[in-house]
Protein backbone atom coordinates (compact mmCIF):
# COMPACT_ATOMS: atom_id res chain seq x y z
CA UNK A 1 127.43 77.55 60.59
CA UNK A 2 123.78 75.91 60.95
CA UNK A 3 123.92 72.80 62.76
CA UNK A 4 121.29 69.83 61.99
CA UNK A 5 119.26 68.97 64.99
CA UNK A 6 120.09 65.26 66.68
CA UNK A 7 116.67 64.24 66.21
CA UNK A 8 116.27 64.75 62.15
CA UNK A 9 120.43 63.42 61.48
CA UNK A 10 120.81 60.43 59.18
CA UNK A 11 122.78 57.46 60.19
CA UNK A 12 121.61 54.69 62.89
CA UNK A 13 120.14 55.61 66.20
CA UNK A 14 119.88 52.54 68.67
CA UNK A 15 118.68 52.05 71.95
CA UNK A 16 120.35 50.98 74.90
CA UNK A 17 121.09 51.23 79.01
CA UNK A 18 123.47 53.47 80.54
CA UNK A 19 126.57 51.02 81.94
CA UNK A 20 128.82 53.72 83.07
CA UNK A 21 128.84 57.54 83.73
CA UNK A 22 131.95 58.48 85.39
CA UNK A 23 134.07 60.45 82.81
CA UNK A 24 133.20 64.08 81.88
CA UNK A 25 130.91 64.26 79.07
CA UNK A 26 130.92 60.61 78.28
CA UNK A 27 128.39 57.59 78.81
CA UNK A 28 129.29 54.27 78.21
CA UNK A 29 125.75 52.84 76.56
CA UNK A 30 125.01 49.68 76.23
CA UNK A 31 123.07 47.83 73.43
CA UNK A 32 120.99 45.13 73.07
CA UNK A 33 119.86 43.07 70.10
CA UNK A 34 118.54 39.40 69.13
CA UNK A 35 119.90 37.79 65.99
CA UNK A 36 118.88 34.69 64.96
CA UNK A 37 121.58 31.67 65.34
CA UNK A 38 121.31 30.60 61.97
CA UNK A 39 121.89 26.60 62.76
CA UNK A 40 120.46 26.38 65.93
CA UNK A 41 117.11 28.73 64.46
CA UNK A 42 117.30 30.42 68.56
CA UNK A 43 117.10 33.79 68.66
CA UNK A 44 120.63 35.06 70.67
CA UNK A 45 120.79 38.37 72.47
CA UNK A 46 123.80 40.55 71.07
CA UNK A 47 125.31 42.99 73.95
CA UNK A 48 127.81 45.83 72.26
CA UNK A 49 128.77 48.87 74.16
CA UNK A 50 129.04 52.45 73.01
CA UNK A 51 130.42 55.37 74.03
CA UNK A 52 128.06 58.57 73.82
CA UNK A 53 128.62 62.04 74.01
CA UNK A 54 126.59 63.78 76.75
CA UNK A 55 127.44 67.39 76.84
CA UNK A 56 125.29 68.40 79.73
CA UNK A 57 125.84 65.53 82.00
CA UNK A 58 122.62 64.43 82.55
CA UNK A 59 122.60 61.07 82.15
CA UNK A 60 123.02 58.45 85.28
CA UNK A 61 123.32 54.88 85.68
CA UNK A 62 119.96 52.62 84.65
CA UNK A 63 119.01 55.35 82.41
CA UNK A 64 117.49 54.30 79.36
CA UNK A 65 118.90 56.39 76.60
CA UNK A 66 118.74 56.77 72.63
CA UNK A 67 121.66 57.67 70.63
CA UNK A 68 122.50 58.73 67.13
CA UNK A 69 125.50 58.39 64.96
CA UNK A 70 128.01 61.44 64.62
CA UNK A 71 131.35 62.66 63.66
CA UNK A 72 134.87 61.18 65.48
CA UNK A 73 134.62 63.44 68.97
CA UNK A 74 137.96 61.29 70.40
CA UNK A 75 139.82 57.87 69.32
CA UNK A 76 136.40 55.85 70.31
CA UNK A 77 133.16 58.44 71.05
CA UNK A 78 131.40 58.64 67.13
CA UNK A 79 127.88 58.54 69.49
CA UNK A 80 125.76 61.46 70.50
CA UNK A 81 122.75 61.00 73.02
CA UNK A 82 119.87 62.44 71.71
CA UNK A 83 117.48 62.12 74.71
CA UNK A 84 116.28 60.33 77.94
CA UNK A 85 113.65 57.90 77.25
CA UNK A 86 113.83 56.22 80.80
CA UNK A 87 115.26 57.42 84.19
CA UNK A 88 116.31 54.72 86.56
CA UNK A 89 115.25 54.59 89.91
């Protein structure tokens, strides 16, 4: 069975902070997004948090991480980290 590379998948891929590391193979990502209040006309920052698969364990808290959209892994992981775009400090 051929699997399609993370990178060239369809579906969304966001961009967000790791929040949490501490189970096995599982970050706990954090997104960020403005929408625009639609009576006020301010934009509003959206916070949503996603968990990621990360089958190596390389990501740490602060990390700055981009995930894609995949199959059901558990009752709430559909997430896969595709790479590291930022280590923290």
């Amino acid at each position: 069975m051929k699997i399609q590379s993370l990178e060239s998948r369809k579906g969304r891929t966001l961009t967000g902070i790791v929040v949490s590391d501490k189970n096995d193979k599982t970050i706990v990502v954090r997104v960020e997004t403005l929408v625009k209040h639609p009576l006020l006309k301010k934009y509003v920052r959206r916070r949503k948090k996603f968990t990621a698969h990360d089958p190596m364990n390389e990501c740490g808290m602060g990390d700055k991480v981009k995930i894609v959209e995949f199959r059901p892994l558990s009752r709430n992981k559909r997430w896969h980290m595709v790479s590291i775009l930022e280590k923290a400090v």
